[in-house]
Protein backbone atom coordinates (compact mmCIF):
# COMPACT_ATOMS: atom_id res chain seq x y z
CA UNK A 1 -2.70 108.15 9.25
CA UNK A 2 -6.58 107.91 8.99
CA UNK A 3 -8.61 105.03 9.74
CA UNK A 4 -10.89 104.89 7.02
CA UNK A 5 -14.74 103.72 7.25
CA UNK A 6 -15.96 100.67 4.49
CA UNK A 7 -14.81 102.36 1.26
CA UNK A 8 -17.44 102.77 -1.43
CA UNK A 9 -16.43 100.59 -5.03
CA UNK A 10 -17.49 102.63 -7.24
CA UNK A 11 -15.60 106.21 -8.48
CA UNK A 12 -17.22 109.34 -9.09
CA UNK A 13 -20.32 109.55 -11.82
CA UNK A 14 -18.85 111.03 -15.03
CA UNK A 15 -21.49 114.21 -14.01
CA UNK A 16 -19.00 115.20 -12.08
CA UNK A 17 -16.51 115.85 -14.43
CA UNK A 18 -18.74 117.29 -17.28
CA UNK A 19 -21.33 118.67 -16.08
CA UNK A 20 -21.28 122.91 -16.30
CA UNK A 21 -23.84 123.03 -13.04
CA UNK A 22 -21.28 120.99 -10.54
CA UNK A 23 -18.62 123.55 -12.07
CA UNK A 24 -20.63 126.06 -10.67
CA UNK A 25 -20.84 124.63 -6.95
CA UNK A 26 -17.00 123.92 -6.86
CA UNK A 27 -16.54 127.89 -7.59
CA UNK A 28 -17.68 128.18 -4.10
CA UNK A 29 -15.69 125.29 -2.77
CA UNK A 30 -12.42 126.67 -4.41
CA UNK A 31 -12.97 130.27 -3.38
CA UNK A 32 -13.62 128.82 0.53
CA UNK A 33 -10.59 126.96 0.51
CA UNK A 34 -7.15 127.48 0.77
CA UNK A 35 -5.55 128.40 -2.69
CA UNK A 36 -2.04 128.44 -3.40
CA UNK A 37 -0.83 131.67 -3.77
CA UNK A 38 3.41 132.09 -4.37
CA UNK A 39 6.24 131.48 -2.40
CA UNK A 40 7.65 134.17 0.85
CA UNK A 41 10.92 134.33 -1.65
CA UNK A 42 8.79 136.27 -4.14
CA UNK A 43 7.86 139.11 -1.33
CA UNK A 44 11.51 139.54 0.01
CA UNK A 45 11.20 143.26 0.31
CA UNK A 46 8.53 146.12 1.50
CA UNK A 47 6.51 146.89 -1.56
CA UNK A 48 7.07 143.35 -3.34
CA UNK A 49 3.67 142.13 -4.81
CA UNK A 50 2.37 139.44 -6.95
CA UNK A 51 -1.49 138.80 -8.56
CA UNK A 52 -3.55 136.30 -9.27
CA UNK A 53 -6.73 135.37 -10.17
CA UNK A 54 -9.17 132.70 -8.98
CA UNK A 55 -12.25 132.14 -11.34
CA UNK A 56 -12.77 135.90 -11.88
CA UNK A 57 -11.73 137.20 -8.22
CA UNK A 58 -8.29 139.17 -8.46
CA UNK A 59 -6.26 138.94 -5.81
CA UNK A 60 -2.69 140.74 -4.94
CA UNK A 61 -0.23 139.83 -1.82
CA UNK A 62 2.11 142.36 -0.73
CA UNK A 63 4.77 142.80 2.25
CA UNK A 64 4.12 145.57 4.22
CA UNK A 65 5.87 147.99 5.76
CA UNK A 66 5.91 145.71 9.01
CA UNK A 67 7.42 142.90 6.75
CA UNK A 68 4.07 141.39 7.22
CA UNK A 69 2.50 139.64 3.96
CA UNK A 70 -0.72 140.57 3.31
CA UNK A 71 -3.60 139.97 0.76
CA UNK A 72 -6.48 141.95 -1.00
CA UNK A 73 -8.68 141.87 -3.17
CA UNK A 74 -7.19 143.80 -6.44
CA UNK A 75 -9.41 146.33 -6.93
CA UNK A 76 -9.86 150.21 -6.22
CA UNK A 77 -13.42 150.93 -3.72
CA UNK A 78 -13.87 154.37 -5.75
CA UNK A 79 -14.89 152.87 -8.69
CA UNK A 80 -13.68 149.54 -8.93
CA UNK A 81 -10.93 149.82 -11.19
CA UNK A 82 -7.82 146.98 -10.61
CA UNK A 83 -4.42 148.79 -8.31
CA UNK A 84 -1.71 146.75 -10.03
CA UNK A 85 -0.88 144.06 -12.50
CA UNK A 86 1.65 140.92 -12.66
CA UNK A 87 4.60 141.38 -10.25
CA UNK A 88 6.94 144.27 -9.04
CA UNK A 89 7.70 146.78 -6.19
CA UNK A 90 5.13 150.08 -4.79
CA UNK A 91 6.11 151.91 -2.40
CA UNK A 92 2.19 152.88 -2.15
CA UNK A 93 -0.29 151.47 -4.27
CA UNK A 94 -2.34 154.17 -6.46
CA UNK A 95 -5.03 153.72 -8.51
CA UNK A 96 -4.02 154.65 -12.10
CA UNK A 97 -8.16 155.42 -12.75
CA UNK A 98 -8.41 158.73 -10.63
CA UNK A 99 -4.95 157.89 -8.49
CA UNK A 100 -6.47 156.80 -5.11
CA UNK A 101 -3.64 156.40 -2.86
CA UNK A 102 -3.54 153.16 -0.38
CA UNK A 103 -0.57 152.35 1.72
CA UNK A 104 1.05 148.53 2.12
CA UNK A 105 -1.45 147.99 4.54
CA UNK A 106 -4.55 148.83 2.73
CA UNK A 107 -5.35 151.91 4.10
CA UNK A 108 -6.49 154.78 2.18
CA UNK A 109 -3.67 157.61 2.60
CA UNK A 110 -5.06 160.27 -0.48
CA UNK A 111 -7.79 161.42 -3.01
CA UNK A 112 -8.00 163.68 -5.43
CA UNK A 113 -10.19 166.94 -3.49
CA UNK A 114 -10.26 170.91 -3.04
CA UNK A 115 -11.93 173.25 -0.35
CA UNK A 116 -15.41 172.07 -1.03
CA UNK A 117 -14.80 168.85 -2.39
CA UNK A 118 -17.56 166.42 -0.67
CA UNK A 119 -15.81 163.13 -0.63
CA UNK A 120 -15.57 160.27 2.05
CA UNK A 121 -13.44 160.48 5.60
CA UNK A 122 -10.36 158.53 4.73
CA UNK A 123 -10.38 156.91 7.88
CA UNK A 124 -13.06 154.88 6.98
CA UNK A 125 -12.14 153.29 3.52
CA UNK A 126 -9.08 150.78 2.63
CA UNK A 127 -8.64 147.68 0.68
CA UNK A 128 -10.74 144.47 1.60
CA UNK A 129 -8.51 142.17 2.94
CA UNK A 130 -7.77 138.54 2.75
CA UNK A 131 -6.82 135.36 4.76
CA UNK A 132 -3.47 134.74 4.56
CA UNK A 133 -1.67 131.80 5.78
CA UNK A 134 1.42 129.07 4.73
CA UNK A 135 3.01 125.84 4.63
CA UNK A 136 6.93 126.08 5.17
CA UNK A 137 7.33 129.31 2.90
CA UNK A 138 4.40 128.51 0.35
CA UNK A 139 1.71 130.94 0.95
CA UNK A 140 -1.97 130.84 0.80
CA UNK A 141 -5.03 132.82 0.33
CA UNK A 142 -8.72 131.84 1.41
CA UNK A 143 -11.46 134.31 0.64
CA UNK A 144 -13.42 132.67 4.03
CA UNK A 145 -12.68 134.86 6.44
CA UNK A 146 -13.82 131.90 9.14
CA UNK A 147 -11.83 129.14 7.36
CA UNK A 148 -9.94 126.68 9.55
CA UNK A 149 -6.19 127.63 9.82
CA UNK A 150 -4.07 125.27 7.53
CA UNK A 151 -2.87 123.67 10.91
CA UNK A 152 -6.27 123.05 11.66
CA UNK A 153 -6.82 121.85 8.23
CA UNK A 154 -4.02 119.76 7.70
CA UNK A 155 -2.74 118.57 10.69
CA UNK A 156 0.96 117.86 10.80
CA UNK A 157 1.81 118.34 6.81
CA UNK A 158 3.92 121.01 7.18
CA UNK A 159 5.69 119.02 10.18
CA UNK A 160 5.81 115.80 7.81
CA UNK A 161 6.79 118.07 4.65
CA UNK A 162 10.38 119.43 6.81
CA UNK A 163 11.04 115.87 8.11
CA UNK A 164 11.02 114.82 4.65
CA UNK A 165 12.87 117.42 3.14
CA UNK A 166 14.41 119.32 6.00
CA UNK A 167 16.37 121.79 3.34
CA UNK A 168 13.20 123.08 1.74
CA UNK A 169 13.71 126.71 4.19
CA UNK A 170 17.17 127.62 2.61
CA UNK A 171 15.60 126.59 -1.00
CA UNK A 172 14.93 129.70 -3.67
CA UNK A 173 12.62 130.36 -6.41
CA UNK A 174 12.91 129.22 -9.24
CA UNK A 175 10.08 130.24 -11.33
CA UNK A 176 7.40 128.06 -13.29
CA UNK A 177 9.63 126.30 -16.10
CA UNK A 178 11.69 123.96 -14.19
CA UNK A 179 9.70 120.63 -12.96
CA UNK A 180 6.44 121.59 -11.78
CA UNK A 181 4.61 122.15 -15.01
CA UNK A 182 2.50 124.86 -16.23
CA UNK A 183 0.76 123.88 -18.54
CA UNK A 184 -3.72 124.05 -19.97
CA UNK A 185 -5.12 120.53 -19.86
CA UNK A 186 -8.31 119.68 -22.20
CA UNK A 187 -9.96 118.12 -19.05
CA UNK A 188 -11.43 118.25 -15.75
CA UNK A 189 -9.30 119.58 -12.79
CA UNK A 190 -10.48 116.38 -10.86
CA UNK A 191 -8.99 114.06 -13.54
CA UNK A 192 -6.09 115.71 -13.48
CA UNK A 193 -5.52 115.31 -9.98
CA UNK A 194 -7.14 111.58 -9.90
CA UNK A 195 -4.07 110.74 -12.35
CA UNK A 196 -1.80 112.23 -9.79
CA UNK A 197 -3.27 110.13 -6.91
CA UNK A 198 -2.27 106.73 -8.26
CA UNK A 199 0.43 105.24 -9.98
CA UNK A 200 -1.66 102.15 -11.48
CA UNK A 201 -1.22 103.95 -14.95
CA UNK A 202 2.94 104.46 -14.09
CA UNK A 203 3.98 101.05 -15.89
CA UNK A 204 1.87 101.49 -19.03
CA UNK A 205 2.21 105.12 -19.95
CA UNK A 206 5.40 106.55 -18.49
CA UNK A 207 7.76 104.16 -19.80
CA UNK A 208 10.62 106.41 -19.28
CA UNK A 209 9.64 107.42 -15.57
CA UNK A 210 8.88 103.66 -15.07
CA UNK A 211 12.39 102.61 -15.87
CA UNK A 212 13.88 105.54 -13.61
CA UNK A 213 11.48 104.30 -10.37
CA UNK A 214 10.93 101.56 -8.51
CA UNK A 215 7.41 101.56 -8.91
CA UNK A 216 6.30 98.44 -6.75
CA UNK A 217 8.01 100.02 -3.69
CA UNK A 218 6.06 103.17 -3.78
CA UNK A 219 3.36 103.74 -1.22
CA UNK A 220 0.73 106.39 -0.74
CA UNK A 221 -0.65 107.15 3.18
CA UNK A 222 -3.55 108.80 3.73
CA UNK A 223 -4.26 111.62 6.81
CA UNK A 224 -6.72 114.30 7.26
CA UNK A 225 -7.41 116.81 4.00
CA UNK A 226 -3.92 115.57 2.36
CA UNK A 227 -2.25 112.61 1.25
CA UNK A 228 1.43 111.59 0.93
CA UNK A 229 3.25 109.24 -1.75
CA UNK A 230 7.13 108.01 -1.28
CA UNK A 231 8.35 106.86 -4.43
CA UNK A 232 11.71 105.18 -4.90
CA UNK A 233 14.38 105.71 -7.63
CA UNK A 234 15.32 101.88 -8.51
CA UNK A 235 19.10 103.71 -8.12
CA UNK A 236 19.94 104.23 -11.70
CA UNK A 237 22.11 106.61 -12.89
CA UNK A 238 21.41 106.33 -16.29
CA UNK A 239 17.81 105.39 -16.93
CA UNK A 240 15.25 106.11 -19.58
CA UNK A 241 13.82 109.20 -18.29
CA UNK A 242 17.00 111.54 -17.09
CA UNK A 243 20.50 111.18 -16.08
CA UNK A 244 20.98 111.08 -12.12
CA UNK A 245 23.88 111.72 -9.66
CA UNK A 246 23.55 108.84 -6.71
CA UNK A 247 25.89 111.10 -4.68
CA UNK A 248 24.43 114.69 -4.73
CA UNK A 249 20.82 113.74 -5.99
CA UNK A 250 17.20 113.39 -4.94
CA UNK A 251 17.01 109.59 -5.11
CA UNK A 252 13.67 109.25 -3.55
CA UNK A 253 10.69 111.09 -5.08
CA UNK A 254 8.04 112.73 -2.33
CA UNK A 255 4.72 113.71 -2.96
CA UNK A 256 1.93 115.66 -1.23
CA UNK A 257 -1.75 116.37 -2.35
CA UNK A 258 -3.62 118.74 -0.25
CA UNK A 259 -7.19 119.50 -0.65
CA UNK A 260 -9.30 120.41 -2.71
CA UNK A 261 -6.70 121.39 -5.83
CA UNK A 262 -2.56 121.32 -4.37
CA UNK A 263 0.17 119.62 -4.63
CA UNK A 264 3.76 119.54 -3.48
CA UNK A 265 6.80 117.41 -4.48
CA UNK A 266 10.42 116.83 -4.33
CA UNK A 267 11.33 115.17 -7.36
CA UNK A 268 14.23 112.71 -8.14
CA UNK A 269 17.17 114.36 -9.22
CA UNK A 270 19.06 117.65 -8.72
CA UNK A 271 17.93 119.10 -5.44
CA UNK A 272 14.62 121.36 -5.80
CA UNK A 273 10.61 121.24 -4.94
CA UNK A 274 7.43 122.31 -6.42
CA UNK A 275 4.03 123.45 -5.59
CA UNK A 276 0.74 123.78 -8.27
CA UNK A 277 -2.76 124.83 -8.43
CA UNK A 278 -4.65 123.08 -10.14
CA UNK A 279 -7.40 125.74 -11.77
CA UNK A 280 -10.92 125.27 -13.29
CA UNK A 281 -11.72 127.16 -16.34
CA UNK A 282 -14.51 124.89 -17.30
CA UNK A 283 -15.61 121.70 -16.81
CA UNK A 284 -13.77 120.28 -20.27
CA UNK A 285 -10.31 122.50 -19.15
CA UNK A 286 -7.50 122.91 -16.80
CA UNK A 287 -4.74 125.57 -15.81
CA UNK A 288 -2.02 124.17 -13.82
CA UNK A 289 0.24 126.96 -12.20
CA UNK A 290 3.17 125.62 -10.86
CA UNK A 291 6.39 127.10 -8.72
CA UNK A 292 10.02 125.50 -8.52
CA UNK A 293 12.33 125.79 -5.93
CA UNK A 294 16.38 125.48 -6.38
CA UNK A 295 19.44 125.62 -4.53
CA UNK A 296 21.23 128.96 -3.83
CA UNK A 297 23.79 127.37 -5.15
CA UNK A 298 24.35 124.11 -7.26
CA UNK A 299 25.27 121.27 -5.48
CA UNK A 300 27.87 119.87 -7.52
CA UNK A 301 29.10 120.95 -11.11
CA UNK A 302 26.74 119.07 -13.04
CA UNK A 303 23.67 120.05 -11.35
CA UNK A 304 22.89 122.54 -13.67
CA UNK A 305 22.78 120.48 -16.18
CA UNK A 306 21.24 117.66 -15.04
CA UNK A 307 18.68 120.15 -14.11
CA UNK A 308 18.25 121.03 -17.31
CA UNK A 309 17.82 117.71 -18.41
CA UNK A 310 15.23 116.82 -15.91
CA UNK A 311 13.23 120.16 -16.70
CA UNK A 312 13.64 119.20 -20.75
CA UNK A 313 12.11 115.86 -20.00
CA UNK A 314 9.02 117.18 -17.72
CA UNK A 315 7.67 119.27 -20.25
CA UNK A 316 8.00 117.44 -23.90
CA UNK A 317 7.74 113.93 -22.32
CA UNK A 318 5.78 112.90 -19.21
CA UNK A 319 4.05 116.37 -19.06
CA UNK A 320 2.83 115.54 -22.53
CA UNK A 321 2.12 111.80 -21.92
CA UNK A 322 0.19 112.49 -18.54
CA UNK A 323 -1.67 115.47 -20.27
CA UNK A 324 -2.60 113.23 -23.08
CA UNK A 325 -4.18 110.70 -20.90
CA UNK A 326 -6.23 113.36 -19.48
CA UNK A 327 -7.71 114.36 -22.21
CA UNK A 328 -8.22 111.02 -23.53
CA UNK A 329 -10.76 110.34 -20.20
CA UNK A 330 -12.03 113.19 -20.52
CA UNK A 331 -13.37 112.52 -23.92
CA UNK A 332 -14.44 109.25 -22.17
CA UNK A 333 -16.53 111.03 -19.43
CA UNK A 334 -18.83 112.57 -22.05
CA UNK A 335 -20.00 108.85 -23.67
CA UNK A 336 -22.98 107.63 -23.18
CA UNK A 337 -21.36 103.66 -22.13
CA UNK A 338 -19.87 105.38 -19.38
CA UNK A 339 -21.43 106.39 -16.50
CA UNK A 340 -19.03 105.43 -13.63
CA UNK A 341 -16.31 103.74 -13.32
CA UNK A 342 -14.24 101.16 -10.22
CA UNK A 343 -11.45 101.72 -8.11
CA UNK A 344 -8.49 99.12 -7.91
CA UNK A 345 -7.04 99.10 -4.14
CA UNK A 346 -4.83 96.93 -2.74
CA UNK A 347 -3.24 97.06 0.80
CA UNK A 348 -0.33 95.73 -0.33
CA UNK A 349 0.43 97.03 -4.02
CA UNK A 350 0.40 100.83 -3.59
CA UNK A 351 2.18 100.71 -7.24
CA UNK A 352 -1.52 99.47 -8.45
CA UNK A 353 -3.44 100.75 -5.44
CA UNK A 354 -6.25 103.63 -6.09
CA UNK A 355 -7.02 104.49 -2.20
CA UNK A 356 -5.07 108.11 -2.77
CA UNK A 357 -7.84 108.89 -5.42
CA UNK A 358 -10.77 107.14 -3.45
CA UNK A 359 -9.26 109.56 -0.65
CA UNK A 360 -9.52 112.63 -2.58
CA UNK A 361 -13.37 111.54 -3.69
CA UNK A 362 -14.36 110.59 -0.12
CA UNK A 363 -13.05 114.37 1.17
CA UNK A 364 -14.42 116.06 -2.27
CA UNK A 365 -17.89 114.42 -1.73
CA UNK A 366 -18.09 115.51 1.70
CA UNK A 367 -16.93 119.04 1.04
CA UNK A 368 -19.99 119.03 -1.63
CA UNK A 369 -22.33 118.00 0.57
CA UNK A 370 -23.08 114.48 -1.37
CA UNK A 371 -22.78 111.02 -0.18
CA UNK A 372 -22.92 108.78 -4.07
């Protein structure tokens, strides 16, 4: 864990959160960072690709021939026209503007041309490519081509992640309606994330996850460009939030935030894990993107049930009730009586404790080159 310097008191000026011109700096930030991407399940076979787009950069992964996954930029150096949309399976990759040819490796393989055709040396052109790299089997795209490895990065995560939850390798896509929540937000991506780093607001506004936890015996730890909360079940089966099995079940929720915009988790109940991006469209909204992870097969008869369950109450209740309190500070933010606000830590309360979120400040203020 880090040893942190004197914190600062004081949180982040509301400017960060509202104002249009910071928006524009993070763009950079984001873009030089590592972005979550998918999951190796969704690129099983040669050809397999997904998209996806980060502010207005387009992006596609694909597995190569070589079984080697491998990212570019998504569009066509004739003219600039986008190779492929959503998901699916090429066996090349052609331009459908004037059907440039580029194999799984980025290389240009055909054109359009006769005798006297005057056109480029195909040796010379191919698709720009892109960092790729991974935690466990979630992968990752940075669009610095000097960025720090996420070893480098995060030193040890993907070690603590597998001690943690040593079954997340023989996991399997699930797809983005399970736990993890994708869902637009009416706020800042930061706020978003500061609700995620603390669970001061868990007793007063998740009454239903608050009866399912053991709140006062969670604990957040802090280390190097991520942080990591273990969060307790109070051993319930039936609780307010969503019936559990003590045998089969996740009993102890575990949560990662990497910076500047992931997160990771194993929730309580049926066996699984998730990954989101959290995604700036402006400085008053959010995209969260989110992947879930399942067993191959269910663990027990009722797991597909209680899966269900679980899923049902993620997105009408504590999806709702943690998006609502988003957008309630984020209307806050833009008053004039606020201007900053204080963080609540306490050594030994991590249930009421705020150093996650001071965390995430200290790292974001560095990374923007500030020092409030």
């Amino acid at each position: 864990m880090l040893d942190t310097p004197p914190a600062r008191t004081r949180t982040l000026a509301a400017r960060y959160y509202t104002d249009a011109q910071i928006l524009d700096r993070e763009k950079e930030l984001l873009l030089n960072s590592w972005q979550l991407a998918g999951h190796a399940g969704q690129l099983a076979n040669p050809g397999d690709f997904i998209t996806l787009s980060l502010f207005d950069q387009n992006i596609f992964l694909v597995k190569d021939r070589a079984g080697d996954i491998r990212a570019f930029y998504n569009v066509c150096p004739h003219r600039g026209h986008q190779l492929v949309t959503g998901s699916g399976n090429k066996a090349v990759l052609t331009c459908p503007y004037h059907a440039w040819t580029f194999g799984l490796d980025g290389a240009l393989r055909g054109m359009q041309k006769r005798g006297n055709t005057d056109a480029p040396d195909r040796s010379t052109i191919g698709l720009s490519e892109i960092r790729v790299d991974r935690i466990v089997d979630f992968l990752f795209v940075n669009l610095d081509p000097d960025a720090q490895p996420l070893a480098e990065f995060a030193p040890e995560l993907e070690a603590q992640i597998l001690a943690c939850v040593p079954d997340l390798p023989n996991l399997v896509v699930e797809g983005d309606a399970a736990y993890g929540h994708t869902y637009s937000c009416k706020s800042n991506w930061k706020v978003m994330l500061d609700n995620y780093l603390e669970c001061h607001h868990c007793g007063p506004a998740h009454h239903s996850f608050d009866d399912m936890m053991d709140i006062a015996q969670s604990r957040f730890d802090l280390y190097q460009n991520y942080t990591y909360q273990n969060a307790p079940t109070a051993m319930k089966a039936d609780n307010a939030a969503f019936p559990l099995d003590l045998e089969h079940d996740v009993t102890t929720g575990q949560f990662w935030f990497l910076f500047p915009n992931t997160i990771f988790g194993q929730f309580p109940g049926a066996q699984g894990f998730y990954a989101s991006r959290f995604d700036p469209v402006s400085p008053d909204l959010t995209e969260r993107e989110s992947l879930s992870l399942t067993t191959a097969v269910p663990t027990d008869p009722g797991m597909v049930e209680r899966s269900r369950l679980r899923a049902e109450w993620s997105t009408d209740v504590v999806a709702i009730e943690d998006r609502d309190l988003c957008e309630n500070v984020q209307k806050g933010l833009h008053q004039r009586g606020y201007t900053q606000g204080w963080y609540i830590t306490d050594p030994d309360a991590h249930d009421i404790s705020e150093h996650a979120l001071r965390h995430f400040h200290d790292i974001y203020l560095s990374a923007m080159g500030e020092s409030e």
